[in-house]
N, C-alpha and C. Protein backbone atom coordinates (compact mmCIF):
# COMPACT_ATOMS: atom_id res chain seq x y z
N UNK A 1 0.85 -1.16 0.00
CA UNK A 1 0.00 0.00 0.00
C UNK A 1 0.90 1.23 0.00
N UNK A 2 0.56 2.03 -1.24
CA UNK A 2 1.43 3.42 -0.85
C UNK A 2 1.14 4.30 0.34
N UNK A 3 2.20 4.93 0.76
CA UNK A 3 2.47 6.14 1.56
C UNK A 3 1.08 6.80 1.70
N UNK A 4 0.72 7.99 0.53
CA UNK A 4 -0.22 8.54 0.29
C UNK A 4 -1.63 7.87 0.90
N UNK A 5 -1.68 6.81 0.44
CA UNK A 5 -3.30 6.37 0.59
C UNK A 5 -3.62 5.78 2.24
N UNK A 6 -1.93 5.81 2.69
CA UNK A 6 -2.51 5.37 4.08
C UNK A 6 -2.76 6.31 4.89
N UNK A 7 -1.98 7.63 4.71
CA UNK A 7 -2.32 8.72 5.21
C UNK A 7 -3.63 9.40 5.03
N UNK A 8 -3.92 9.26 3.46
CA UNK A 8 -5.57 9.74 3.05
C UNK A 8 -6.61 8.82 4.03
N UNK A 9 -6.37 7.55 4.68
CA UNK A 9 -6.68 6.57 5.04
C UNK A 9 -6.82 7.15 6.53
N UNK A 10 -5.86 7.30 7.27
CA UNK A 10 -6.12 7.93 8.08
C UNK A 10 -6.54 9.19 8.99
N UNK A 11 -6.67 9.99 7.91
CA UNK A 11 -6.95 11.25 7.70
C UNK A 11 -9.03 11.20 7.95
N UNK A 12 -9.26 10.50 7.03
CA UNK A 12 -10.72 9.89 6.62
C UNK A 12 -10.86 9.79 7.95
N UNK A 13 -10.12 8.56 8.65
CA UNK A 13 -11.07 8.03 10.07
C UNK A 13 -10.66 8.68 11.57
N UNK A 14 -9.74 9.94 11.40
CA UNK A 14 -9.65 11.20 12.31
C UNK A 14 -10.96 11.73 12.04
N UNK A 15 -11.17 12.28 11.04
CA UNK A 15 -12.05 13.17 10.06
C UNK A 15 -13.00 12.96 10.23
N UNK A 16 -13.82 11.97 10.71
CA UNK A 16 -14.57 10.88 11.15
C UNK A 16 -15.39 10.56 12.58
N UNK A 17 -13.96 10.40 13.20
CA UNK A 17 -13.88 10.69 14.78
C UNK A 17 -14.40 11.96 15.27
N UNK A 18 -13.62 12.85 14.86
CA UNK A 18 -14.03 14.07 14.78
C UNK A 18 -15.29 14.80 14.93
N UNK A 19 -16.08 14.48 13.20
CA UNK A 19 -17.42 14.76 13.22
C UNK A 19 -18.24 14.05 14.44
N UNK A 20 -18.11 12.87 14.36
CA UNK A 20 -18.74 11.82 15.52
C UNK A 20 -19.09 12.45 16.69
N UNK A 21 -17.60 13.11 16.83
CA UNK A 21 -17.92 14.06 18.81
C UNK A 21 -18.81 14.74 18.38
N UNK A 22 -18.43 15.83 17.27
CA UNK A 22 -19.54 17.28 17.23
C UNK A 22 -20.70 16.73 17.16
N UNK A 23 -21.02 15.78 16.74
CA UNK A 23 -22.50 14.99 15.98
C UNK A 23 -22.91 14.81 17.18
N UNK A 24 -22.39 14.52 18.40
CA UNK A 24 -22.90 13.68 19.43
C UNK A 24 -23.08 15.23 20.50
N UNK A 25 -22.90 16.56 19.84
CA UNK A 25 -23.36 17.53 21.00
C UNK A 25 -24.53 18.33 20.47
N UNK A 26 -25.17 17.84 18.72
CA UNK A 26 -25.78 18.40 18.33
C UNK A 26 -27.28 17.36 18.78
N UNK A 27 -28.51 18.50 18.88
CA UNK A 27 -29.29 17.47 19.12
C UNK A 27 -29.67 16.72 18.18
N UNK A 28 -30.39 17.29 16.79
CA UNK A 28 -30.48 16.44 16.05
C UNK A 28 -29.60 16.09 14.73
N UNK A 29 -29.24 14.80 14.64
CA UNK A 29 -28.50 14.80 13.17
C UNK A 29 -29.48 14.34 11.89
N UNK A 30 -29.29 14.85 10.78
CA UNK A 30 -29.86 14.75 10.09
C UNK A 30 -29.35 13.22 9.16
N UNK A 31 -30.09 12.33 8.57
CA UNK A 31 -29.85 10.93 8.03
C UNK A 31 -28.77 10.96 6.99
N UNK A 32 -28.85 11.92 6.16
CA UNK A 32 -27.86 11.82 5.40
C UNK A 32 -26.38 12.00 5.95
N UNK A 33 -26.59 12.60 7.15
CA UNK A 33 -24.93 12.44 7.28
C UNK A 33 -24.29 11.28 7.42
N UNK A 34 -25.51 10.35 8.22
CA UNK A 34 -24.70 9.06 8.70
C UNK A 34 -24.55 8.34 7.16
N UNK A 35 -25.63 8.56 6.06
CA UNK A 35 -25.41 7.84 4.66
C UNK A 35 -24.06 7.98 3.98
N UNK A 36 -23.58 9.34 4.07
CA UNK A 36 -22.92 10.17 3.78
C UNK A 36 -21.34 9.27 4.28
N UNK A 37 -21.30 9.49 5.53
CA UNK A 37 -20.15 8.95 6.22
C UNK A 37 -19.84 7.35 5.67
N UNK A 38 -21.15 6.81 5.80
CA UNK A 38 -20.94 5.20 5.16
C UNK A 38 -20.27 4.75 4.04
N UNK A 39 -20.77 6.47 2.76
CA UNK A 39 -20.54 6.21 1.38
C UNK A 39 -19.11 6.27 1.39
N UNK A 40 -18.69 7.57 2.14
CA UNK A 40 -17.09 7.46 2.17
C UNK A 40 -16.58 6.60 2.86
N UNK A 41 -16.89 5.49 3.60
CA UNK A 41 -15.77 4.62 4.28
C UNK A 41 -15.92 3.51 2.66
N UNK A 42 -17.22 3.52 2.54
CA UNK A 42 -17.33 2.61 1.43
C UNK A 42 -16.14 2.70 0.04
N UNK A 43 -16.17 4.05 0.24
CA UNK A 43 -15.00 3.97 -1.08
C UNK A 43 -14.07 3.84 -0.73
N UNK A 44 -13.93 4.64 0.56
CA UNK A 44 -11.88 4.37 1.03
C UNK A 44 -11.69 2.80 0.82
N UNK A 45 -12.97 1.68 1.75
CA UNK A 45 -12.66 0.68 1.76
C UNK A 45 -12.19 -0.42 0.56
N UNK A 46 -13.24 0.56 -0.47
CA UNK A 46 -12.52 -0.53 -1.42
C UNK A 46 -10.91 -0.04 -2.25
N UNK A 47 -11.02 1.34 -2.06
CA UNK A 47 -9.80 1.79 -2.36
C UNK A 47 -8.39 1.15 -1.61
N UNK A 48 -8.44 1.06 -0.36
CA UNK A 48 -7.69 0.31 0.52
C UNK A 48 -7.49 -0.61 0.08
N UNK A 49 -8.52 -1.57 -0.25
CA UNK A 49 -8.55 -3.04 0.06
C UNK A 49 -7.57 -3.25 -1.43
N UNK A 50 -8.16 -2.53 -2.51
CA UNK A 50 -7.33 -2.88 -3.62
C UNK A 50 -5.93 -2.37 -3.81
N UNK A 51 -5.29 -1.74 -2.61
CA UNK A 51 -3.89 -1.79 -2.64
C UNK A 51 -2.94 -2.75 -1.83
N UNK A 52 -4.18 -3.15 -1.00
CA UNK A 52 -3.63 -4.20 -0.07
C UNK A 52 -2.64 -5.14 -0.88
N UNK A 53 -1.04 -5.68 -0.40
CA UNK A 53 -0.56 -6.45 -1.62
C UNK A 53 0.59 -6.87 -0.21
N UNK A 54 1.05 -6.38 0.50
CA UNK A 54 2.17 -6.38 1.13
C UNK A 54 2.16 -6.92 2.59
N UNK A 55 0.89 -6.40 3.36
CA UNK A 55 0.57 -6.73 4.77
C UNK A 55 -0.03 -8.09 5.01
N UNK A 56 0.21 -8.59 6.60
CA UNK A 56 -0.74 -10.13 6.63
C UNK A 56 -2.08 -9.27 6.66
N UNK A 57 -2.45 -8.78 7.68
CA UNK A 57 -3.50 -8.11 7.96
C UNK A 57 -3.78 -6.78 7.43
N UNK A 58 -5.05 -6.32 7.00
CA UNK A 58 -5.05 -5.12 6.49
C UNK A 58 -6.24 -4.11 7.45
N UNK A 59 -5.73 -3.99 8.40
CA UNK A 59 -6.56 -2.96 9.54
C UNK A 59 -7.00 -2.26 8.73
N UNK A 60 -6.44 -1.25 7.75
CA UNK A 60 -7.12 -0.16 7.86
C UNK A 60 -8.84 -0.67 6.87
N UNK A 61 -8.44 -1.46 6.03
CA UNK A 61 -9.40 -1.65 5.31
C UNK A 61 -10.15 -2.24 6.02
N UNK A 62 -10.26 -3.45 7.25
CA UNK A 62 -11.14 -3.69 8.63
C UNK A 62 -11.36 -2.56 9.03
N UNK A 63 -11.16 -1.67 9.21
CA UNK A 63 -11.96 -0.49 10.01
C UNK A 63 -12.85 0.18 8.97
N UNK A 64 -12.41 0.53 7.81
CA UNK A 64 -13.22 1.00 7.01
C UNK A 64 -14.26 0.78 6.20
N UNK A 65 -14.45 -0.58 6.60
CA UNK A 65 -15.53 -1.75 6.38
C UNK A 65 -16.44 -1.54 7.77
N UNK A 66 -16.00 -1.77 8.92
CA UNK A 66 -16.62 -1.56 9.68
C UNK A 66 -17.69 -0.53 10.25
N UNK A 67 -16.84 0.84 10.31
CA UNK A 67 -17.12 2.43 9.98
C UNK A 67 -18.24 2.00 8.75
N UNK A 68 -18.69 1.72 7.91
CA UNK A 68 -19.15 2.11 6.31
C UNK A 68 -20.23 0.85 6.77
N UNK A 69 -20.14 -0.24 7.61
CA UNK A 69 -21.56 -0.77 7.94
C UNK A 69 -21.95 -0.12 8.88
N UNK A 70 -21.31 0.12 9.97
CA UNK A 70 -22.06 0.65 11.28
C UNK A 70 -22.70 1.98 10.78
N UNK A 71 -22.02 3.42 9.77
CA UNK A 71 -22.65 4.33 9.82
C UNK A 71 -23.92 4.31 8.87
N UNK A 72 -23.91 3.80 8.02
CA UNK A 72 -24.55 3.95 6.69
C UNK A 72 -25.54 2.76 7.47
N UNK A 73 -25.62 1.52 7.70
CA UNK A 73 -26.62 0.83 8.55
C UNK A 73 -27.38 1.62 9.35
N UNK A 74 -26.86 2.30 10.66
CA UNK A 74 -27.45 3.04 11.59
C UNK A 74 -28.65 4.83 10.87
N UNK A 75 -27.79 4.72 9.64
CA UNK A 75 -28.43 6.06 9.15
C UNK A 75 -29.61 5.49 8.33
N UNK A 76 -29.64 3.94 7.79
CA UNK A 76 -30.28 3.60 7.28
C UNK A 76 -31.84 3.09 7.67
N UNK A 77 -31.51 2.43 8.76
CA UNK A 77 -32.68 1.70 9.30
C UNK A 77 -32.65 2.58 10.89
N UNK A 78 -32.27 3.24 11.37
CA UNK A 78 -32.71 3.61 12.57
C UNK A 78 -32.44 5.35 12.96
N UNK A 79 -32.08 5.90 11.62
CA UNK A 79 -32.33 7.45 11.97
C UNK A 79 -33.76 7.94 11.33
């Protein structure tokens, strides 16, 4: 995996974190954000996954799979 994409990689799930706190002092969030958040883990993930070539394990693309069901699920069926 190059340099670049792991940083874009982690950048995403700061970026992420981030919103999450502010999200969690606002009262209401609106559905698309959580869609929103899902769509982008969705692409990092597959972006990740298809550089994967070098590592046993590929965390970042496990998290960004994870992130991209939990948000986009939760925005889906229960906001």
């Amino acid at each position: 995996m190059s340099r670049s994409f792991q940083i874009a990689s982690i950048i995403i799930i700061s970026l992420t974190i981030v919103w999450f706190m502010i999200m969690g002092m606002d009262k209401y969030t609106p559905q698309w954000q959580f869609l929103t958040a899902g769509g982008i883990h969705f692409l990092m993930s597959i972006i990740i996954n298809r550089q994967f070539v070098k590592a046993r394990y590929n965390y970042l693309g496990i998290i960004h799979s994870i992130l991209m069901i939990t948000l986009g699920g939760y925005g889906y069926f229960f906001v």
